[in-house]
PDB file of N, CA and C in Angstrom:
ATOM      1  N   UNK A   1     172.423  93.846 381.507  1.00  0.00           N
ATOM      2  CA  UNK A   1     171.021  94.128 381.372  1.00  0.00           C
ATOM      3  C   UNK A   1     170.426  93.254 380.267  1.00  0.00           C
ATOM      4  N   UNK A   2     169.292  92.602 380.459  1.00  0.00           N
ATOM      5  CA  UNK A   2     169.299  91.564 379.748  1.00  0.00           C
ATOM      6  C   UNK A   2     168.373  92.636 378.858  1.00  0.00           C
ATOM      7  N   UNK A   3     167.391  91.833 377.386  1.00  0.00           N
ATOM      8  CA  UNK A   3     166.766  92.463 376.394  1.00  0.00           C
ATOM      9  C   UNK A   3     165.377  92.438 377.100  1.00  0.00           C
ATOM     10  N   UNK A   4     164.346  93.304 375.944  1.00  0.00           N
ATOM     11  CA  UNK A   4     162.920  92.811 376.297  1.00  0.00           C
ATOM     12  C   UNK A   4     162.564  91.419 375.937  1.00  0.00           C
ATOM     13  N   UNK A   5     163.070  90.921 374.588  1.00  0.00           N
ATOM     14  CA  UNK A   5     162.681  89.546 374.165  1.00  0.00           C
ATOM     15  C   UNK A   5     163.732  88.695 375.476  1.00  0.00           C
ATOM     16  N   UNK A   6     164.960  88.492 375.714  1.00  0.00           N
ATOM     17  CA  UNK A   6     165.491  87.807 377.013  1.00  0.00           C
ATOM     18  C   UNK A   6     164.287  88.015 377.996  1.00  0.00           C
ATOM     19  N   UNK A   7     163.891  88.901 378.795  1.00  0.00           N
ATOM     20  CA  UNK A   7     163.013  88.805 379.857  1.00  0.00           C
ATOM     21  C   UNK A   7     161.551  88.152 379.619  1.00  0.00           C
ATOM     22  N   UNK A   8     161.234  88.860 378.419  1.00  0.00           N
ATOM     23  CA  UNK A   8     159.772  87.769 377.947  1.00  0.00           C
ATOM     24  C   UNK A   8     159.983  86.145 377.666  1.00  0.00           C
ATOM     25  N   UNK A   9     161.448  85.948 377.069  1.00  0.00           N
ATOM     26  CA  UNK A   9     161.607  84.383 376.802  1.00  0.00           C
ATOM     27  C   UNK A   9     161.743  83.833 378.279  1.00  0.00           C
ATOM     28  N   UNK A  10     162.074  84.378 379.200  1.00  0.00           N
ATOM     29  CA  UNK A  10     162.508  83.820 380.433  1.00  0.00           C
ATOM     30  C   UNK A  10     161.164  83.509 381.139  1.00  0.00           C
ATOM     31  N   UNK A  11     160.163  84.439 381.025  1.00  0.00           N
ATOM     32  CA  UNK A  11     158.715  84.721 381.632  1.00  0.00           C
ATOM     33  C   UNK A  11     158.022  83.384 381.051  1.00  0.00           C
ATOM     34  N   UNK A  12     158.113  83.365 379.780  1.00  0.00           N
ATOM     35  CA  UNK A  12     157.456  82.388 379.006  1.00  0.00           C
ATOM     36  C   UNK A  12     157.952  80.826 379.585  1.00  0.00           C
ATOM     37  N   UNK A  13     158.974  80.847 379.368  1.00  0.00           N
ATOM     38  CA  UNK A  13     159.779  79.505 379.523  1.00  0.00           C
ATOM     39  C   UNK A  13     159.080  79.171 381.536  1.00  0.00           C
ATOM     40  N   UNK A  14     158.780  80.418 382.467  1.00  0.00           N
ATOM     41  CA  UNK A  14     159.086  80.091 383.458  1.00  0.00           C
ATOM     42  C   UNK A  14     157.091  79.736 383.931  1.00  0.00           C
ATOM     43  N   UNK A  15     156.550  80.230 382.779  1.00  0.00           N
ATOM     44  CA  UNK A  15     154.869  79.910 383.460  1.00  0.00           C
ATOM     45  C   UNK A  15     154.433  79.032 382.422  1.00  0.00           C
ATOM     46  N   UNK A  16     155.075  78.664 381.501  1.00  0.00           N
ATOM     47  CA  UNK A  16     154.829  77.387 380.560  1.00  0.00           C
ATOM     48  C   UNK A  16     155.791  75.847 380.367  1.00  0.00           C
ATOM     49  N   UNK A  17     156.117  75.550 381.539  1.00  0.00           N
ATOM     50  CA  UNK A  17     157.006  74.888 381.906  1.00  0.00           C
ATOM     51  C   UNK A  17     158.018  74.275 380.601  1.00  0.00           C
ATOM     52  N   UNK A  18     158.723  74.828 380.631  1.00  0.00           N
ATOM     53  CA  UNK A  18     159.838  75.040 379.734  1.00  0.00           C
ATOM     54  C   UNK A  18     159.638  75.084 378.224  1.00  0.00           C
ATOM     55  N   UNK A  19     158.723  76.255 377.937  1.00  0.00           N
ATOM     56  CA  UNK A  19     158.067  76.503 376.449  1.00  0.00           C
ATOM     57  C   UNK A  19     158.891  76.333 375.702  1.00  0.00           C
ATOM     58  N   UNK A  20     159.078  75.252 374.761  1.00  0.00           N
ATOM     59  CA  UNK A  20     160.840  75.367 373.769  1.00  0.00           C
ATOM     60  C   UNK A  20     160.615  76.287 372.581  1.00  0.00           C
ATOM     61  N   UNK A  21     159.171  76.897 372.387  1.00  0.00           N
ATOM     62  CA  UNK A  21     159.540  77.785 371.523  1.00  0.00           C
ATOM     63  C   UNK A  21     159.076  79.380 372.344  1.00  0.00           C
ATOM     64  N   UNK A  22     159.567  79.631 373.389  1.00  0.00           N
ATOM     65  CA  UNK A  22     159.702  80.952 373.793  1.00  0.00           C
ATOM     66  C   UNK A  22     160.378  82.133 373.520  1.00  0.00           C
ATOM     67  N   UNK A  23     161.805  81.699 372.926  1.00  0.00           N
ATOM     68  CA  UNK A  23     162.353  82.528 372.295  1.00  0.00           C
ATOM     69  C   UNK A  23     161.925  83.052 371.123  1.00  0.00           C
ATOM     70  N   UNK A  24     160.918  82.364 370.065  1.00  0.00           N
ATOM     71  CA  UNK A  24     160.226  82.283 368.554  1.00  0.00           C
ATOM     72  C   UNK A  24     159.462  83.527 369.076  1.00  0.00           C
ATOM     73  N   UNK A  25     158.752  83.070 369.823  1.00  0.00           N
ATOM     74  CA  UNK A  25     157.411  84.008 370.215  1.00  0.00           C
ATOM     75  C   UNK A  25     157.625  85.319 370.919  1.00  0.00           C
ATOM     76  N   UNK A  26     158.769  85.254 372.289  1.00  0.00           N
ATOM     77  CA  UNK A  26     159.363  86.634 372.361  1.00  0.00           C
ATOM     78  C   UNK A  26     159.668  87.066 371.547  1.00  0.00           C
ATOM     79  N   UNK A  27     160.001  87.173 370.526  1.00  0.00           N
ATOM     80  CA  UNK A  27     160.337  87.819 369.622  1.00  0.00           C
ATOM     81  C   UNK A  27     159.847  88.369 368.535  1.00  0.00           C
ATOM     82  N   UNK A  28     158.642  87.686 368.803  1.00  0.00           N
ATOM     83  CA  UNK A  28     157.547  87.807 367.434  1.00  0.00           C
ATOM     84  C   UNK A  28     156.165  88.870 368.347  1.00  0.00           C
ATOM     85  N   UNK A  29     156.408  88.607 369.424  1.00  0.00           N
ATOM     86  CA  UNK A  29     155.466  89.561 370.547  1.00  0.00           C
ATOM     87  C   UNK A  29     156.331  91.094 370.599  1.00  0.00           C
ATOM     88  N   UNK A  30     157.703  91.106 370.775  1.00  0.00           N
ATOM     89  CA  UNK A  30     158.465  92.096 370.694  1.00  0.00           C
ATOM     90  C   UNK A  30     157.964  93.121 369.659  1.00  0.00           C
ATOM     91  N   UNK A  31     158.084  92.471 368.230  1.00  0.00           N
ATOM     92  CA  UNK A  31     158.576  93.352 366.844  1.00  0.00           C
ATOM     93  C   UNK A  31     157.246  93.400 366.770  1.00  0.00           C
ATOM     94  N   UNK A  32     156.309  93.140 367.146  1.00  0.00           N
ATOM     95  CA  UNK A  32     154.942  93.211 367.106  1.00  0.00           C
ATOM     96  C   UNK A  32     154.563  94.710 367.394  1.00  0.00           C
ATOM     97  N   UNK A  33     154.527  94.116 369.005  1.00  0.00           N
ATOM     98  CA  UNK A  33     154.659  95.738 369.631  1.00  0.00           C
ATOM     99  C   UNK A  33     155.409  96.915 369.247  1.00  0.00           C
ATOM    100  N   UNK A  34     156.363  96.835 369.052  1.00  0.00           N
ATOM    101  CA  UNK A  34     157.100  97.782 368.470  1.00  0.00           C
ATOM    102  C   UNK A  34     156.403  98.399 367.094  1.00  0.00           C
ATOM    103  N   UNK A  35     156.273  97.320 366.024  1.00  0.00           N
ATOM    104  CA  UNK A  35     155.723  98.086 365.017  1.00  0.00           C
ATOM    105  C   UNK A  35     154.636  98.748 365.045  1.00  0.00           C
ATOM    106  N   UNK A  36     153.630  98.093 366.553  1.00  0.00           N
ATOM    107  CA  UNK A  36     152.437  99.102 366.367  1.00  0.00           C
ATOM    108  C   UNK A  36     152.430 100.251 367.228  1.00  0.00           C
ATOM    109  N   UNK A  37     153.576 100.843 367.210  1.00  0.00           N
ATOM    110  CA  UNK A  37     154.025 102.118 367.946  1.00  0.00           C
ATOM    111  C   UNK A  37     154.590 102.018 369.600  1.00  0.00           C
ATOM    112  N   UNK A  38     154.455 100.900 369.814  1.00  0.00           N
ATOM    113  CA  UNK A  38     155.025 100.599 371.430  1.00  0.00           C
ATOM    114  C   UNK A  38     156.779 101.209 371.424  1.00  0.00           C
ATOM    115  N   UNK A  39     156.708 101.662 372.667  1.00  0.00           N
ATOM    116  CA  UNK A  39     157.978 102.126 373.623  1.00  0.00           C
ATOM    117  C   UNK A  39     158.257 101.196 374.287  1.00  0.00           C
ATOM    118  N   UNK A  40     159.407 100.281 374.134  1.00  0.00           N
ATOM    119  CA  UNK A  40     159.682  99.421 375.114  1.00  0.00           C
ATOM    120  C   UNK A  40     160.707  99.745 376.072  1.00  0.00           C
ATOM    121  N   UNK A  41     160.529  99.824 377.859  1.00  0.00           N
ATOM    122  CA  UNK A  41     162.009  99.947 378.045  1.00  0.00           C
ATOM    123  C   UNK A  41     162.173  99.515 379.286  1.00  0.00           C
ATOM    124  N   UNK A  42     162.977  99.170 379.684  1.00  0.00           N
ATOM    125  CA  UNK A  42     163.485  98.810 381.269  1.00  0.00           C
ATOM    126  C   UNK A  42     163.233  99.225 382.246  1.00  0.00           C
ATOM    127  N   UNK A  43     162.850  98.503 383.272  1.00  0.00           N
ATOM    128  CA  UNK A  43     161.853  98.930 384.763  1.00  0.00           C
ATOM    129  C   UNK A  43     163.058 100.291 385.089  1.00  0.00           C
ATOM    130  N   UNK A  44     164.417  99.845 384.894  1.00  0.00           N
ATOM    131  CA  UNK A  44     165.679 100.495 385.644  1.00  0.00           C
ATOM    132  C   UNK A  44     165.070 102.045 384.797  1.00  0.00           C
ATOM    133  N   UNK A  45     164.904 101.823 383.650  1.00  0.00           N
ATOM    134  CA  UNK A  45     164.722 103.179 383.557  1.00  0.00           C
ATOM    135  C   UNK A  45     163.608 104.471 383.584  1.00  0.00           C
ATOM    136  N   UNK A  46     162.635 103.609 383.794  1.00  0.00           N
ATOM    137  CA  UNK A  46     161.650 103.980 384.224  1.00  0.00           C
ATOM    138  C   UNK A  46     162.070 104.486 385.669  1.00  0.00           C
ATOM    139  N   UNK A  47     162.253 103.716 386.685  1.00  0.00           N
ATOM    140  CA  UNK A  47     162.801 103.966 388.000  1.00  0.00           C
ATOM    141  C   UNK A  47     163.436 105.559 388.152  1.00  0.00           C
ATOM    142  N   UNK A  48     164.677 105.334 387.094  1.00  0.00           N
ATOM    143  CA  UNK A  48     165.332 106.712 386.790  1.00  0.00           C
ATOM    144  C   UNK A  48     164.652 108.102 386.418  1.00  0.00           C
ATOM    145  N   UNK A  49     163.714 107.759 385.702  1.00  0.00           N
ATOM    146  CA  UNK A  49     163.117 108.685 385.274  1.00  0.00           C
ATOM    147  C   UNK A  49     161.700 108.871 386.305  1.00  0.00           C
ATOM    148  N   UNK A  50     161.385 109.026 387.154  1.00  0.00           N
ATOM    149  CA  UNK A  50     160.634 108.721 387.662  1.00  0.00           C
ATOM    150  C   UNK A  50     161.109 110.025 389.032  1.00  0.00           C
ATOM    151  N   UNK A  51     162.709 109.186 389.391  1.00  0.00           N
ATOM    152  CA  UNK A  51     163.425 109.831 390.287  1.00  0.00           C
ATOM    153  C   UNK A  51     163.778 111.152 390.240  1.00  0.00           C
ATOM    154  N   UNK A  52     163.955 111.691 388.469  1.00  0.00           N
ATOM    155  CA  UNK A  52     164.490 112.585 388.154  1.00  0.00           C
ATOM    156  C   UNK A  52     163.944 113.763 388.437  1.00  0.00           C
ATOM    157  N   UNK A  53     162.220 112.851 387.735  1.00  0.00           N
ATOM    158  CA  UNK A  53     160.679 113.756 388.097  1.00  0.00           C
ATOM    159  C   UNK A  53     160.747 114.415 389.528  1.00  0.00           C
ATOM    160  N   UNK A  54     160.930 113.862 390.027  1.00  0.00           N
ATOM    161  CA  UNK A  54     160.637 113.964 391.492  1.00  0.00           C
ATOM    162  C   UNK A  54     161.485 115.162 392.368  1.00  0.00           C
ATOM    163  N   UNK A  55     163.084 115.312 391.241  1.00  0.00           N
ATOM    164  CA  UNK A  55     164.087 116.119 391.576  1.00  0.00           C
ATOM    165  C   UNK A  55     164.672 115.933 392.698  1.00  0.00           C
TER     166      UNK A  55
END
């Protein structure tokens, strides 16, 4: 399972034709969010939880 910053560097790199500083900036977009109270988490688990709802 890759990270949130892996999937944003990959996003970045893939609509800015090969952004060489994507990894800088995922990462700086990450701890960003996070510090201003963001929940970050995986589609998979969302999915899960979603399913669980549903019973």
């Amino acid at each position: 399972m890759k990270t949130p910053t892996e999937v944003l560097t990959a996003e970045l790199r893939g609509c800015c034709n090969g952004y060489v500083g994507a990894p800088a900036l995922a990462s700086q977009c990450v701890a960003a969010l996070r510090a201003a109270g963001w929940i970050i988490v995986r589609e998979d688990a969302i999915k899960l939880a979603q399913a669980h709802a549903k019973g």
